[in-house]
Structures are given as C-alpha cells and as structure tokens.
Protein backbone atom coordinates (compact mmCIF):
# COMPACT_ATOMS: atom_id res chain seq x y z
CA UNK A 1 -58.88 3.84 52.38
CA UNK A 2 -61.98 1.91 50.36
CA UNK A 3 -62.26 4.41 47.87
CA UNK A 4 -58.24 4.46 47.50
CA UNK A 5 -58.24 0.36 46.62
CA UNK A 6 -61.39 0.85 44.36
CA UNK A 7 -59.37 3.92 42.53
CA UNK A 8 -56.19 1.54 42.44
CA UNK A 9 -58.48 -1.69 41.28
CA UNK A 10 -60.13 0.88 38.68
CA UNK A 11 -56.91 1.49 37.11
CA UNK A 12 -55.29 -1.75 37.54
CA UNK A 13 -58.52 -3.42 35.95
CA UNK A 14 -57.98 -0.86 32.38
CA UNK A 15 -53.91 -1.19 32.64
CA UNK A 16 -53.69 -5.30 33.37
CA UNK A 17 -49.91 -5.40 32.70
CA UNK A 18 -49.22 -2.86 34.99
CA UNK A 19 -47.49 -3.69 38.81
CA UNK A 20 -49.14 -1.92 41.99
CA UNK A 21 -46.99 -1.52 45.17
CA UNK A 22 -48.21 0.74 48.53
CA UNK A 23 -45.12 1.95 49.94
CA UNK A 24 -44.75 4.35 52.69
CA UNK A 25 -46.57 5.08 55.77
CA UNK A 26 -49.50 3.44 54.61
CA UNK A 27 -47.19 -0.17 54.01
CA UNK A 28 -45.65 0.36 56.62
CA UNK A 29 -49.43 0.92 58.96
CA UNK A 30 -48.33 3.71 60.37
CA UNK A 31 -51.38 5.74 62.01
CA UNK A 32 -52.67 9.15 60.36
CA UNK A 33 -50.55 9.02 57.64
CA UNK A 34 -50.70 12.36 55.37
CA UNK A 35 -50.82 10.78 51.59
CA UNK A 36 -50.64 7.48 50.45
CA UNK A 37 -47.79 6.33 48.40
CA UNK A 38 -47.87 3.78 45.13
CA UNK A 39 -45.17 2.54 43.46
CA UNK A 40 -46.20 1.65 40.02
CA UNK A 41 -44.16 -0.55 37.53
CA UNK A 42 -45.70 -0.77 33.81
CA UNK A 43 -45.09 -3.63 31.16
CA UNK A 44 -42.88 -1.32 28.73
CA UNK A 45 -41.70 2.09 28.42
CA UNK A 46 -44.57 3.56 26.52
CA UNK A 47 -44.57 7.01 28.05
CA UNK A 48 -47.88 7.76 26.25
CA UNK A 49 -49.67 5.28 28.24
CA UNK A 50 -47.60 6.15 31.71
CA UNK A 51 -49.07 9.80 31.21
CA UNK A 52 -52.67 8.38 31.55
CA UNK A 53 -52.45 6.05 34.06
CA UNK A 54 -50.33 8.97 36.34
CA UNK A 55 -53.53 11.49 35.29
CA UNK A 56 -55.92 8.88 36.82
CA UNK A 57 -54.43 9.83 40.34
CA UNK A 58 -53.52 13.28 39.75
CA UNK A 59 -55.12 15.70 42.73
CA UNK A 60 -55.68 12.68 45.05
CA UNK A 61 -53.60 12.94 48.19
CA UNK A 62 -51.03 9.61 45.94
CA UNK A 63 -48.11 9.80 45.50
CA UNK A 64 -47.24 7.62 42.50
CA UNK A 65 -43.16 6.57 41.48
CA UNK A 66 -41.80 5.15 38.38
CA UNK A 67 -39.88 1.91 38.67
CA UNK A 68 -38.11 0.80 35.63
C-alpha cells in the first residue's frame, strides 16, 4: 500500500488541481482486497491531460473512474 500512496502523491504532486478519492474495498478496509480503486475528479474537461494522468496508473492493479 506505500508504494500505491507514493504513486498517487506522484501524480497528485504534477496534476495539483486534480481530486483523489479511494473507493472500494480498500475505503471501505476490507482485508485482501484484489485491486485498489481511485476515483479521480480533474479541474476541467481537458481530455488531453485526463489521458496522461489515466497512463500514469495504467498496468497497476487501480482501478481509476471519471467523475464529472
């Protein structure tokens, strides 16, 4: 779970206006969970942008939503 905050503080720390929610089984501290899920909410709807921040968890055992 350290490297998963460092990833998540990594990205956060390049995309400041962006909103970082764990959701799932890992919120909810449930034991063995499989993957860990992130809702993320950016600043705008520039989809350019979204692409790179969802590429910075791609392959990772995340699962990352869109909230508008």
């Amino acid at each position: 779970m350290t490297q998963v905050v460092k990833m998540i503080n990594d990205v956060k720390s390049d995309y400041k206006g962006y909103k970082f929610f764990l959701t799932g089984s890992i919120a909810r501290k449930e034991s063995n969970p499989n993957d860990i899920d992130i809702n993320i909410i950016p600043p705008n709807e520039n989809r350019k942008e979204w692409s790179k921040v969802l590429n910075r968890f791609e392959g990772r055992y995340i699962a990352v939503t869109y909230t508008k």
